[in-house]
Structure formats: C-alpha cells, structure tokens
PDB file of N, CA and C in Angstrom:
ATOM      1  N   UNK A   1      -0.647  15.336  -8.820  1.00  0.00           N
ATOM      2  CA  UNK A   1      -0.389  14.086  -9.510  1.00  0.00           C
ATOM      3  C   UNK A   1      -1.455  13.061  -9.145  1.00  0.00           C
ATOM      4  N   UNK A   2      -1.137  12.024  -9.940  1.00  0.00           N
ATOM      5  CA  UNK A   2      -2.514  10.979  -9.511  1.00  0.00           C
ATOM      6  C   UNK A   2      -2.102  10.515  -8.411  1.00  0.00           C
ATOM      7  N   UNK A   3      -1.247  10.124  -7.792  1.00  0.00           N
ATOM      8  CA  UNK A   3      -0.869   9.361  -6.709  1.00  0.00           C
ATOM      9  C   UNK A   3      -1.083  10.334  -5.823  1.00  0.00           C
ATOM     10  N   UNK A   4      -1.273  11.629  -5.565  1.00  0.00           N
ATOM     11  CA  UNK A   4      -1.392  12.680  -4.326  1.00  0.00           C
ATOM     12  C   UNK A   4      -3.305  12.671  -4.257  1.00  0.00           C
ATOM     13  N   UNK A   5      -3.771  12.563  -5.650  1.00  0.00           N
ATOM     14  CA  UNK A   5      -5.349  12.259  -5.609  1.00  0.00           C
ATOM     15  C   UNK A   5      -5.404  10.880  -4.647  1.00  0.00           C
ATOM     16  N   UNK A   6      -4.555   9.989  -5.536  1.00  0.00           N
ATOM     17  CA  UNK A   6      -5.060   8.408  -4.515  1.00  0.00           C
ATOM     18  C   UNK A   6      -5.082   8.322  -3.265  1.00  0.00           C
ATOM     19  N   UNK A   7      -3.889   9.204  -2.520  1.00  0.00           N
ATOM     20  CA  UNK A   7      -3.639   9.248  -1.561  1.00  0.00           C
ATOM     21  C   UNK A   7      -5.126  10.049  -0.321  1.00  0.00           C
ATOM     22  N   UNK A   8      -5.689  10.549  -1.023  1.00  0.00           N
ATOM     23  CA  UNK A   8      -6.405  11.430  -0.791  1.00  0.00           C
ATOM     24  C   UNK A   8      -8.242  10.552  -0.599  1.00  0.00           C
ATOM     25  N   UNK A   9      -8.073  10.087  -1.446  1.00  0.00           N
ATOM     26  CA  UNK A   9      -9.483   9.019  -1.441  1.00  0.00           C
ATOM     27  C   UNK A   9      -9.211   7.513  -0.886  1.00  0.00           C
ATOM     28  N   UNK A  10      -7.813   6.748  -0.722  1.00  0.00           N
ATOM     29  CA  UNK A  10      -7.650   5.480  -0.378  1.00  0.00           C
ATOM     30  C   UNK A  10      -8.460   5.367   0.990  1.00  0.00           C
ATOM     31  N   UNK A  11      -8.296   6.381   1.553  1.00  0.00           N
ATOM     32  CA  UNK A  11      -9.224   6.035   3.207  1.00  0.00           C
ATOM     33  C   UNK A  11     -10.496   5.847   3.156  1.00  0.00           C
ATOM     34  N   UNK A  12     -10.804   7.049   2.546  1.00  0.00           N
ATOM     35  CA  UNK A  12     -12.161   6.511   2.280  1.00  0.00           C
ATOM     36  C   UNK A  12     -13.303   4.983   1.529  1.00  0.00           C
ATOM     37  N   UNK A  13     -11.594   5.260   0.602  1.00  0.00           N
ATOM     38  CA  UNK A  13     -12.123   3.598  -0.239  1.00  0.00           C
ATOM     39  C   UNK A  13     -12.366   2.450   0.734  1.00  0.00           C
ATOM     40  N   UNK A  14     -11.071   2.473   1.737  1.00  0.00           N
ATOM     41  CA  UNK A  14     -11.256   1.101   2.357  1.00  0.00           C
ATOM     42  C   UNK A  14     -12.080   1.342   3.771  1.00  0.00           C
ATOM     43  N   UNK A  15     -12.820   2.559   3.987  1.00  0.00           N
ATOM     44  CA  UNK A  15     -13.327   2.352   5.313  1.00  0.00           C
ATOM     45  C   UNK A  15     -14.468   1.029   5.472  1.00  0.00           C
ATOM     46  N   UNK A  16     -15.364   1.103   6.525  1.00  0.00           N
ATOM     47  CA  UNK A  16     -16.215   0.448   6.768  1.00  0.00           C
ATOM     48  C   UNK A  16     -17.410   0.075   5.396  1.00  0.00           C
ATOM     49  N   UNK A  17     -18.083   1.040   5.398  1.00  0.00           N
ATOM     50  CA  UNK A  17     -19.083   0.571   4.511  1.00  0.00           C
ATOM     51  C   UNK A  17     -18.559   0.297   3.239  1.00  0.00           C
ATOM     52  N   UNK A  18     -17.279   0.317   2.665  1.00  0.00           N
ATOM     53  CA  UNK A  18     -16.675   0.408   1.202  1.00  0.00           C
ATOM     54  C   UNK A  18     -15.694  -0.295   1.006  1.00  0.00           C
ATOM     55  N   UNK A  19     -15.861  -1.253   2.279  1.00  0.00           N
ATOM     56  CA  UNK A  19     -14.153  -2.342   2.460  1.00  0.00           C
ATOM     57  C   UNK A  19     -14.016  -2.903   1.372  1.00  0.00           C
ATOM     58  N   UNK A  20     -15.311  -3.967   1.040  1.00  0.00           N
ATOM     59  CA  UNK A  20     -15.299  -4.949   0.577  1.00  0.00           C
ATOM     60  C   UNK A  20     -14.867  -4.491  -1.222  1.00  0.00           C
ATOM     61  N   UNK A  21     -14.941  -3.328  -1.506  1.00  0.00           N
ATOM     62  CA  UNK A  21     -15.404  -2.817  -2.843  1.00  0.00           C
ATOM     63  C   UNK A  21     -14.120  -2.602  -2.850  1.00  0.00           C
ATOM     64  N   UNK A  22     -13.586  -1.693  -2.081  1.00  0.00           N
ATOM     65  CA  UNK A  22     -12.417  -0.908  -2.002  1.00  0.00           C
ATOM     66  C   UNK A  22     -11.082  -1.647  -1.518  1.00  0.00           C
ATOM     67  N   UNK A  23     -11.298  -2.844  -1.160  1.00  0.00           N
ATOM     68  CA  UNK A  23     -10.291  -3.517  -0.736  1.00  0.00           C
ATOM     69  C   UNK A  23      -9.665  -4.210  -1.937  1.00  0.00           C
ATOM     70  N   UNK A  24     -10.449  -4.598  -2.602  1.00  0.00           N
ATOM     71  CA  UNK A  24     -10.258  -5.903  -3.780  1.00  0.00           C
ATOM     72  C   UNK A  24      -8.745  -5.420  -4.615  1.00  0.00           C
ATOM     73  N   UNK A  25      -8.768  -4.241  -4.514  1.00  0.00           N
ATOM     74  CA  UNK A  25      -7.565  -3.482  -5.612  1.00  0.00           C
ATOM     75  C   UNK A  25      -6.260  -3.258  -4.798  1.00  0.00           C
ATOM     76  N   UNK A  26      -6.070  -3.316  -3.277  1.00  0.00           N
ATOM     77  CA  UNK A  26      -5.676  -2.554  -2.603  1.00  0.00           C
ATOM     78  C   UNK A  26      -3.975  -3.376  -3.472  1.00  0.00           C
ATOM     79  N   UNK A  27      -3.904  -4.815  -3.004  1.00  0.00           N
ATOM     80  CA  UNK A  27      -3.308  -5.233  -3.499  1.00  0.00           C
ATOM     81  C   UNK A  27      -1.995  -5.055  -5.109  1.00  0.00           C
ATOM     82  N   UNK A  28      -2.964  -4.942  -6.004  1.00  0.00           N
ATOM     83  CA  UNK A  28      -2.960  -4.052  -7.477  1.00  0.00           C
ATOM     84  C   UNK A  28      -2.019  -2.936  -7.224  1.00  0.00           C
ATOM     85  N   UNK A  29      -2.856  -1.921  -6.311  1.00  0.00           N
ATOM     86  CA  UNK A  29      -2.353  -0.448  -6.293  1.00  0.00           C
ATOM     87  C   UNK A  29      -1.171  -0.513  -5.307  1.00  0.00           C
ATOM     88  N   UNK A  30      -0.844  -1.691  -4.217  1.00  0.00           N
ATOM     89  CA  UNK A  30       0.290  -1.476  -3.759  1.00  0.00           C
ATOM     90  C   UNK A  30       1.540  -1.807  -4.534  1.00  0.00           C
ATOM     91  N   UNK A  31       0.809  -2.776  -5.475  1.00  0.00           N
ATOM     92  CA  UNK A  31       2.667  -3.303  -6.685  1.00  0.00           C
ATOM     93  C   UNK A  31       2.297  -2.505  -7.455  1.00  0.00           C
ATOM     94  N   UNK A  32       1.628  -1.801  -8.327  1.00  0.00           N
ATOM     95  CA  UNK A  32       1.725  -0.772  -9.012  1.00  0.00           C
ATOM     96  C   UNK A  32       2.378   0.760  -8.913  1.00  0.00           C
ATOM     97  N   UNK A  33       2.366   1.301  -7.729  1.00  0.00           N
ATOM     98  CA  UNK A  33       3.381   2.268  -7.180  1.00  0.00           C
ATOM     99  C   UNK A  33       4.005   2.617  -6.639  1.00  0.00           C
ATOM    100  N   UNK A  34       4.975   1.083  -6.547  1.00  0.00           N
ATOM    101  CA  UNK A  34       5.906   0.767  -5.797  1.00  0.00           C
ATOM    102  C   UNK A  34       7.370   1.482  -7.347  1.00  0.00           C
ATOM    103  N   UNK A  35       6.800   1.255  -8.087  1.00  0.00           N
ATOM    104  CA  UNK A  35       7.774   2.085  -9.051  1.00  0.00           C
ATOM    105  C   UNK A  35       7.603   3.546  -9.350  1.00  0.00           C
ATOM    106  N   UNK A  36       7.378   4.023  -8.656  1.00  0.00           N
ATOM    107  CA  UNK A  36       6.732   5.796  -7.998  1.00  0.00           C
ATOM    108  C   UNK A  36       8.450   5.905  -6.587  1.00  0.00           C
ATOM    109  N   UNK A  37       8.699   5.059  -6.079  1.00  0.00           N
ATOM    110  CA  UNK A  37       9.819   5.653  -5.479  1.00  0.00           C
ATOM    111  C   UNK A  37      10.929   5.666  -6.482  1.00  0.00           C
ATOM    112  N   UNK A  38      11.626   6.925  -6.755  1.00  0.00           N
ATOM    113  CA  UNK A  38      12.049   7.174  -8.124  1.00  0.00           C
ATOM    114  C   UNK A  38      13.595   8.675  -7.824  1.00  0.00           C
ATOM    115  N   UNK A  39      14.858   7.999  -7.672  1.00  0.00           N
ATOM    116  CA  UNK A  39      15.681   8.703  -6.959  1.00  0.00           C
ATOM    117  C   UNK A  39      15.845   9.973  -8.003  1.00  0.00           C
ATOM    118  N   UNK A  40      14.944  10.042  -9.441  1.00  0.00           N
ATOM    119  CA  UNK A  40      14.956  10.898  -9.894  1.00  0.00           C
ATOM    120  C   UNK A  40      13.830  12.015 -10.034  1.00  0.00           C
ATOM    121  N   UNK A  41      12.679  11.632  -9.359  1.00  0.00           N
ATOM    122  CA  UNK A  41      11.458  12.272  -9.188  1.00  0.00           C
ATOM    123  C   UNK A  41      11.243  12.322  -7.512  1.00  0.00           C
ATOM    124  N   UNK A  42      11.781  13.137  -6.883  1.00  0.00           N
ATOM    125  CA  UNK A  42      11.255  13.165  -5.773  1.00  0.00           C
ATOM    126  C   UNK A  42      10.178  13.463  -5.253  1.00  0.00           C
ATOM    127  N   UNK A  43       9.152  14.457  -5.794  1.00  0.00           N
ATOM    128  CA  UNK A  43       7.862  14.106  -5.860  1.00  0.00           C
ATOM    129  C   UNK A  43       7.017  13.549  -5.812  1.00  0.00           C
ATOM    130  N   UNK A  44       7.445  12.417  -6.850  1.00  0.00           N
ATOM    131  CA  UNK A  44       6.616  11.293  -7.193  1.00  0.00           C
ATOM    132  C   UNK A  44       7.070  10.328  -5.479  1.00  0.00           C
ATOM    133  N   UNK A  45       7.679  10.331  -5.487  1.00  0.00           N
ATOM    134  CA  UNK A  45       8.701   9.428  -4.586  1.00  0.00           C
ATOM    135  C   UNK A  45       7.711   9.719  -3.381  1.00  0.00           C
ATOM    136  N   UNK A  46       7.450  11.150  -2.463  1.00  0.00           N
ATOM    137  CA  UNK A  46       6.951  11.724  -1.429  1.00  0.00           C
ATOM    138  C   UNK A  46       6.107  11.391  -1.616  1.00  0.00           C
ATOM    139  N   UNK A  47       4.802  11.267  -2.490  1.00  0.00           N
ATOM    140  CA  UNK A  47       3.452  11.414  -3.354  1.00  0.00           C
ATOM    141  C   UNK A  47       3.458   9.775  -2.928  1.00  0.00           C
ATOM    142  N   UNK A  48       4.321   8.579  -3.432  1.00  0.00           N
ATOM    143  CA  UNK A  48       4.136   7.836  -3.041  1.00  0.00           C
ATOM    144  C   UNK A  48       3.964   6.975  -1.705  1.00  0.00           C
ATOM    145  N   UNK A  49       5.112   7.919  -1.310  1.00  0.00           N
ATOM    146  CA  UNK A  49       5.226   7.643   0.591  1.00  0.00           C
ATOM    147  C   UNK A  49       3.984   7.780   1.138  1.00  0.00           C
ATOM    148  N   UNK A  50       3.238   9.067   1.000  1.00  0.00           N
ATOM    149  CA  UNK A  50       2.150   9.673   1.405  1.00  0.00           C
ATOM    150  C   UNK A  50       0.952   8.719   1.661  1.00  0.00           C
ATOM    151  N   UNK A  51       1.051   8.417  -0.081  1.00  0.00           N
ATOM    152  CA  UNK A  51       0.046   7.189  -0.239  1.00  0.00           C
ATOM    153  C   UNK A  51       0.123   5.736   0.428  1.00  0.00           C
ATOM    154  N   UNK A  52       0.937   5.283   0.693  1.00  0.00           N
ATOM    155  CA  UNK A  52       1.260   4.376   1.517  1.00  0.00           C
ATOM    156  C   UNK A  52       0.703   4.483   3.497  1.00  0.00           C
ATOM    157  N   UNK A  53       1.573   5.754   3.795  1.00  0.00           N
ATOM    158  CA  UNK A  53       1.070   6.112   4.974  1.00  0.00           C
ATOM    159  C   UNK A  53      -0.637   6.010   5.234  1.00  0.00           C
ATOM    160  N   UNK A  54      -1.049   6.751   4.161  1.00  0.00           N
ATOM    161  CA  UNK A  54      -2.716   6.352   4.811  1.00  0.00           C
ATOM    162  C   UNK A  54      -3.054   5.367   4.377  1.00  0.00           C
ATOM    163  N   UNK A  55      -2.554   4.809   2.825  1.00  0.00           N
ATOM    164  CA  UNK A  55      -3.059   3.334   3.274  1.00  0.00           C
ATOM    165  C   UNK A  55      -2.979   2.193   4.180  1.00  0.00           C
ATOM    166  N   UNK A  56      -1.721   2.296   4.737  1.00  0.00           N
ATOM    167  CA  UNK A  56      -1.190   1.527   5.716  1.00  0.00           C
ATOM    168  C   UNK A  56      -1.967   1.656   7.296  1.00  0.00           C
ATOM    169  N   UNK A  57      -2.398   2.768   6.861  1.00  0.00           N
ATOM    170  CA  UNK A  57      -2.765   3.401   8.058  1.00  0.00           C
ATOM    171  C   UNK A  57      -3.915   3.072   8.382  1.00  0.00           C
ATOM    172  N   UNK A  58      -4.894   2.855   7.655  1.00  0.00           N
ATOM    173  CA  UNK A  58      -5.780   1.891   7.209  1.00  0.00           C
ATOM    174  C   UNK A  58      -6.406   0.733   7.669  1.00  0.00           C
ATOM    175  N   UNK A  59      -5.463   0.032   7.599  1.00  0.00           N
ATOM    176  CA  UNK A  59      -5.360  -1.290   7.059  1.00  0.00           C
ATOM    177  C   UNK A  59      -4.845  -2.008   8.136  1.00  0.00           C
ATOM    178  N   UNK A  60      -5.231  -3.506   8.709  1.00  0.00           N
ATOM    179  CA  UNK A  60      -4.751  -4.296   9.690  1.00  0.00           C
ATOM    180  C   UNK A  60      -2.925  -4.783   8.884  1.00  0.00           C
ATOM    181  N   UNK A  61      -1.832  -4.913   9.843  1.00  0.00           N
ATOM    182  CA  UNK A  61      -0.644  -5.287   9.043  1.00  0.00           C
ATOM    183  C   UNK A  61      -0.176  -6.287   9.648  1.00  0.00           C
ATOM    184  N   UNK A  62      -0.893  -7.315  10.432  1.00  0.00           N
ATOM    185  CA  UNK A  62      -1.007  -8.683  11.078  1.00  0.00           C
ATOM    186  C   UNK A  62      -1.884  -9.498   9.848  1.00  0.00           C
ATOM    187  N   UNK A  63      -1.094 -10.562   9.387  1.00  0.00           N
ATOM    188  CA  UNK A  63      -2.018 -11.809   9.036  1.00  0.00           C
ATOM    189  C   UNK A  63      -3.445 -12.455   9.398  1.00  0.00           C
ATOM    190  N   UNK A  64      -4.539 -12.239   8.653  1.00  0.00           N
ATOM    191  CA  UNK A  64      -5.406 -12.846   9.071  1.00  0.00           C
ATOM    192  C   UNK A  64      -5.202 -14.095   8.925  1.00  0.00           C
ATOM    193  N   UNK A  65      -5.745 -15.005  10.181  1.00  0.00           N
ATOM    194  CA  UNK A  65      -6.655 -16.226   9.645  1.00  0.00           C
ATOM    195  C   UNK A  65      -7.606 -16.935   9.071  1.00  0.00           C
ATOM    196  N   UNK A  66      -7.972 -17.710   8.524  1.00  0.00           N
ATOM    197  CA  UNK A  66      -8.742 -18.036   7.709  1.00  0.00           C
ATOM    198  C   UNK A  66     -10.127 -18.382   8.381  1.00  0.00           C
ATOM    199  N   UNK A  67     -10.301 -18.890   9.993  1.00  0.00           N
ATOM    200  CA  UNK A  67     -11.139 -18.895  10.910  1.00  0.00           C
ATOM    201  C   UNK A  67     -11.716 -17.388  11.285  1.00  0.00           C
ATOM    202  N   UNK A  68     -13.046 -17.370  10.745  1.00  0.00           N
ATOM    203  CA  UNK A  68     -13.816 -16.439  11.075  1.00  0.00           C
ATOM    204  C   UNK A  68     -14.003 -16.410  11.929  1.00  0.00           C
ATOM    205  N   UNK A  69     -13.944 -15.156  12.802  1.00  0.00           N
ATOM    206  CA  UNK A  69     -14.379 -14.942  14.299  1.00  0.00           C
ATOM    207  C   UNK A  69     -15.898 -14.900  14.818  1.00  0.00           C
ATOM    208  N   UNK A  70     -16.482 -15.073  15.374  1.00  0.00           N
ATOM    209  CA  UNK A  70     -17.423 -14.900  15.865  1.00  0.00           C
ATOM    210  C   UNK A  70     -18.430 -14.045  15.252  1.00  0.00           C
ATOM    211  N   UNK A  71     -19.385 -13.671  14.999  1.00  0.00           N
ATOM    212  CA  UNK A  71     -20.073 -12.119  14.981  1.00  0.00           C
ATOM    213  C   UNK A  71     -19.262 -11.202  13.566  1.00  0.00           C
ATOM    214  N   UNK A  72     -18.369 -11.683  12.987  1.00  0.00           N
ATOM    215  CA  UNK A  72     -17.535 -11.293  11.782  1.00  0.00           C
ATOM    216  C   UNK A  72     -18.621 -11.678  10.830  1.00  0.00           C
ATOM    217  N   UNK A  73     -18.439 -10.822   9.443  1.00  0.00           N
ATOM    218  CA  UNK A  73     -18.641 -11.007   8.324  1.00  0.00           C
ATOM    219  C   UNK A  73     -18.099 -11.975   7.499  1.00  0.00           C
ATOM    220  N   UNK A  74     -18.255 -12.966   7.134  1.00  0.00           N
ATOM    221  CA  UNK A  74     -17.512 -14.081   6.350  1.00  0.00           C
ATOM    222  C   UNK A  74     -16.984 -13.454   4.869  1.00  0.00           C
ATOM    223  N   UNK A  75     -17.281 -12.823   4.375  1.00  0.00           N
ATOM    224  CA  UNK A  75     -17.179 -12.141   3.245  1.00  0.00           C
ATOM    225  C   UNK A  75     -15.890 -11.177   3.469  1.00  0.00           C
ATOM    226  N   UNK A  76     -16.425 -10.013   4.256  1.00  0.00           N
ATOM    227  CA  UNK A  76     -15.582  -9.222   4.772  1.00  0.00           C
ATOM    228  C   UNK A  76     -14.316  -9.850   5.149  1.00  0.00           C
ATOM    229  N   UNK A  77     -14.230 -10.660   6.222  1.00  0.00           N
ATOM    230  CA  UNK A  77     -12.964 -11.302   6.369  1.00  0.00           C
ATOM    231  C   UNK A  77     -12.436 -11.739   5.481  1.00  0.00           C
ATOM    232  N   UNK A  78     -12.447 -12.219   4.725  1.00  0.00           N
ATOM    233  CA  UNK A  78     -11.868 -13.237   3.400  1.00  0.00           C
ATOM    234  C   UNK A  78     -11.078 -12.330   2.307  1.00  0.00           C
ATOM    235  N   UNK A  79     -11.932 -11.188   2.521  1.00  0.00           N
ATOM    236  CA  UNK A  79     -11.258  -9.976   1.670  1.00  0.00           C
ATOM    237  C   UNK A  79     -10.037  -9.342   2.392  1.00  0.00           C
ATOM    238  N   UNK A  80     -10.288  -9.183   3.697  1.00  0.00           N
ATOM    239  CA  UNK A  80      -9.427  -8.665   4.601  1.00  0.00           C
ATOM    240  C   UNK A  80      -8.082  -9.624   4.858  1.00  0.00           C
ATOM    241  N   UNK A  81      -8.631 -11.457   4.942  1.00  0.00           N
ATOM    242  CA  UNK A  81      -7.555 -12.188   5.007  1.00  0.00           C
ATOM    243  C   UNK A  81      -6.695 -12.101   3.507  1.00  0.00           C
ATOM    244  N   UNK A  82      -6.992 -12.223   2.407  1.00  0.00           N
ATOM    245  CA  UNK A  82      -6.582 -11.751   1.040  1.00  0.00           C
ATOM    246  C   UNK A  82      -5.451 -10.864   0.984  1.00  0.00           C
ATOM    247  N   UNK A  83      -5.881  -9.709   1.378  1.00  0.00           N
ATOM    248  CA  UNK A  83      -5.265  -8.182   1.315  1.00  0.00           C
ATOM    249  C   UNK A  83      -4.200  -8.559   2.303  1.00  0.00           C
ATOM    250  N   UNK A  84      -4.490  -8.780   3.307  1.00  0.00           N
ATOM    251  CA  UNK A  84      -3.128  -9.174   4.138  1.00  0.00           C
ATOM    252  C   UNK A  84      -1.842 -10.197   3.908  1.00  0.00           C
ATOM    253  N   UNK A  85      -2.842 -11.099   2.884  1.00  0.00           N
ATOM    254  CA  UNK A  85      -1.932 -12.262   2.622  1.00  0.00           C
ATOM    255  C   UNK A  85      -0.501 -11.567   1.550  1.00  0.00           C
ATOM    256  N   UNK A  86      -0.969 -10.082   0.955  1.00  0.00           N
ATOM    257  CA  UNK A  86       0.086 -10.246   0.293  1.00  0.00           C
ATOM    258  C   UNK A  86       1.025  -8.894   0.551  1.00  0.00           C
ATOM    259  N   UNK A  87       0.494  -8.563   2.038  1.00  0.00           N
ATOM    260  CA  UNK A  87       1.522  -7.351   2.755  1.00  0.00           C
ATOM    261  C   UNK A  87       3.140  -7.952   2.757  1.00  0.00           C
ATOM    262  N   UNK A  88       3.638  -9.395   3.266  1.00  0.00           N
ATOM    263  CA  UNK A  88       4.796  -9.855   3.114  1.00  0.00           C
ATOM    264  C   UNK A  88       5.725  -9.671   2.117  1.00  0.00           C
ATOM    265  N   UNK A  89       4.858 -10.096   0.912  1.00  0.00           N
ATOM    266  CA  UNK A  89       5.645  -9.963  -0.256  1.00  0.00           C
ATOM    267  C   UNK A  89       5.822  -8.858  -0.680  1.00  0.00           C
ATOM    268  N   UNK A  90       4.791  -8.073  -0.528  1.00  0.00           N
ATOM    269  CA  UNK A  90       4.856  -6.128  -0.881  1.00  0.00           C
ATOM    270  C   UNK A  90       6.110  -5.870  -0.643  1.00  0.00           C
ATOM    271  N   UNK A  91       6.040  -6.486   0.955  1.00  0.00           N
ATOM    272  CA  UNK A  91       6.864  -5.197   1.970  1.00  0.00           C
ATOM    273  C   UNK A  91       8.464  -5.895   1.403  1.00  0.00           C
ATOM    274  N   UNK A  92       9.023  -6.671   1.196  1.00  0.00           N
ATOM    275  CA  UNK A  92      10.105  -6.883   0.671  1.00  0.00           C
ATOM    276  C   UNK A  92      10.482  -6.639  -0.877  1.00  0.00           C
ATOM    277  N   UNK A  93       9.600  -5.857  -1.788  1.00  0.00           N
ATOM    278  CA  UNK A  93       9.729  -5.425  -2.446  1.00  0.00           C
ATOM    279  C   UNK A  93       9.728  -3.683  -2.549  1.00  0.00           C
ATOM    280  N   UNK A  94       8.698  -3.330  -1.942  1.00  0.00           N
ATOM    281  CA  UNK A  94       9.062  -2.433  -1.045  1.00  0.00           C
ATOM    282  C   UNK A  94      10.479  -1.480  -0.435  1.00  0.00           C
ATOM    283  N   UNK A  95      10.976  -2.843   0.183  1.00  0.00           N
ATOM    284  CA  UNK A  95      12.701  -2.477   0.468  1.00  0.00           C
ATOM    285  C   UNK A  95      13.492  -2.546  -0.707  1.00  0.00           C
ATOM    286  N   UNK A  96      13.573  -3.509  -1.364  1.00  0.00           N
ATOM    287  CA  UNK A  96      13.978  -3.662  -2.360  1.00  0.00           C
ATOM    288  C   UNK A  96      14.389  -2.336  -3.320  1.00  0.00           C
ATOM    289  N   UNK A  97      12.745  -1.885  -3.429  1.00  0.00           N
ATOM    290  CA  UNK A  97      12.915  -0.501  -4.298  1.00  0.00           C
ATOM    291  C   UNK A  97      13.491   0.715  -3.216  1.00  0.00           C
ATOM    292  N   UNK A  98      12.969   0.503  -2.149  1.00  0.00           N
ATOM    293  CA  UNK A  98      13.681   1.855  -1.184  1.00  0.00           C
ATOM    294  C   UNK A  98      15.076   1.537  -1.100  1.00  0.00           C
ATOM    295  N   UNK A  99      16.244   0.523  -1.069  1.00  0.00           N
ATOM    296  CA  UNK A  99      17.142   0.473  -1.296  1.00  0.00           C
ATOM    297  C   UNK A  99      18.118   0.947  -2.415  1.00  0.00           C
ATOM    298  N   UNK A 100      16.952   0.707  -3.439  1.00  0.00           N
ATOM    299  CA  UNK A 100      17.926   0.816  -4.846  1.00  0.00           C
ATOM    300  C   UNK A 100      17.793   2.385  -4.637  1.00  0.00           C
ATOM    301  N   UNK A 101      16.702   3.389  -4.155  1.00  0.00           N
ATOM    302  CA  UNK A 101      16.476   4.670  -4.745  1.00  0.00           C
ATOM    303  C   UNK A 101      17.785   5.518  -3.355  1.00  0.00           C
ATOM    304  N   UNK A 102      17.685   4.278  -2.215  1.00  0.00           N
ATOM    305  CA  UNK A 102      18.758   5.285  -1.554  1.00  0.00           C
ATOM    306  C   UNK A 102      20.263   5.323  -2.166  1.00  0.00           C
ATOM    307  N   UNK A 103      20.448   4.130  -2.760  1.00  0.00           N
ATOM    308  CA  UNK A 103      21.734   3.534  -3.728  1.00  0.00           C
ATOM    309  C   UNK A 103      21.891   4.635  -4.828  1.00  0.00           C
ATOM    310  N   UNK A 104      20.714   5.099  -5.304  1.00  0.00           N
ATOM    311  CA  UNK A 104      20.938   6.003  -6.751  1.00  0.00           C
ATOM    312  C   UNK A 104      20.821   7.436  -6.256  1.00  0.00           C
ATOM    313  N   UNK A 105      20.097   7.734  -5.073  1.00  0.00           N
ATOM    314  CA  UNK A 105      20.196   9.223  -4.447  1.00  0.00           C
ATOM    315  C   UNK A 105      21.530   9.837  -3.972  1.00  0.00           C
ATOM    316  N   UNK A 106      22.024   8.449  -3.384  1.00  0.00           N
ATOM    317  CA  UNK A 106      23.579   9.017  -2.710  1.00  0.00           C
ATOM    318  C   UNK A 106      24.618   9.006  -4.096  1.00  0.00           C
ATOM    319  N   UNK A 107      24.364   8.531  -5.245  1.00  0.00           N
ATOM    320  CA  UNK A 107      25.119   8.571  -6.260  1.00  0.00           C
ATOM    321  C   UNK A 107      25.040   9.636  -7.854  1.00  0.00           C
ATOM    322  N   UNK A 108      23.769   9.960  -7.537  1.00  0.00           N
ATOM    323  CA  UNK A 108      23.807  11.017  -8.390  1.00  0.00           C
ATOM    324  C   UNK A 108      24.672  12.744  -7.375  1.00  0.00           C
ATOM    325  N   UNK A 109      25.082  13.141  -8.493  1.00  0.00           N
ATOM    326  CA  UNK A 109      26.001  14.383  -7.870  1.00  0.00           C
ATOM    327  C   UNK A 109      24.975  15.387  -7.513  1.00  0.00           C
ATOM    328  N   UNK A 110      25.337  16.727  -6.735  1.00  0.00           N
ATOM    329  CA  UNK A 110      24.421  17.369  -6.139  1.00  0.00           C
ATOM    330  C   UNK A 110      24.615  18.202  -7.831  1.00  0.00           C
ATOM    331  N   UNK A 111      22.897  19.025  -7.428  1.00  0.00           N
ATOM    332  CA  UNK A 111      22.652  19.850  -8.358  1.00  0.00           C
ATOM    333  C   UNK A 111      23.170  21.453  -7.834  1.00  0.00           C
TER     334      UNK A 111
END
C-alpha cells in the first residue's frame, strides 16, 4: 500500500541533508493519515501505525523555541520549530481517531 511505501522512505526524507525539503510536508502527511486508522481495514490501520513509528522516530517531540541556538541553522530551526508546533494538535486528534477505532473494533461482531 502507499502508506507501507511512505513508511519506508519518511526517514530518509527527514534525515540530515533532506530536513529542510522533507520536513515542510511532514505536517500535511501527519493529518492526512490519520484517517488510515480504520476499525475496518486493519491493514491500513498497522500500515499506518508503522508509519508513524518511524516518523516519530525521527523527529524531535519537545517544542521548539523560536531562539536559535548557537552554531544552529536559522532556517533549519524554523522548519523544525514549525513541524513541532503542530505535534499537540496532531496528537489529540490522533486519540481522538484511536478511540473511535477501539469503540468500533470492540463493536463489530467477530468474524
């Protein structure tokens, strides 16, 4: 599936030399397949987890500040403070959807 591809290249997107390029979307692609956890596609659902894990994995999940550090990239940071700014809101949507899919998993009957 595409999301087991994404999962597969996101590290690479956001490493070092490809932050700045690869970061800009990260945002995008985290509210975009957040409707991939799906109590009727479990696949998709895992496929999405997956993708998350290395992106997360990734990725600083502390708030930047807007004060550049020392010896930092001003650019780089700004992208990095960005991307972080909107882990909060993700992540409670996030639950949101992992709630509803545990709500509809325990309620559909076994096959």
């Amino acid at each position: 599936s595409a999301l087991e591809v994404l999962a597969a290249v996101i590290f690479p997107i956001i490493r070092a030399g490809n932050f700045e390029a690869g970061a800009q979307h990260i945002a995008d692609l985290m509210e975009l397949t957040l409707s991939g956890i799906d109590a009727n596609d479990l696949q998709k659902t895992w496929a999405t987890l997956r993708f998350y894990t290395v992106l997360l994995s990734g990725m600083p999940l502390i708030p930047i500040t807007s004060e550049v550090p020392a010896g930092c990239d001003a650019s780089r940071h700004e992208v990095a403070r960005l991307v972080t700014d909107a882990f909060p809101d993700w992540a409670f949507r996030f639950l949101d959807q992992t709630l509803v899919f545990i709500v509809n998993q325990n309620s559909t009957p076994p096959a």
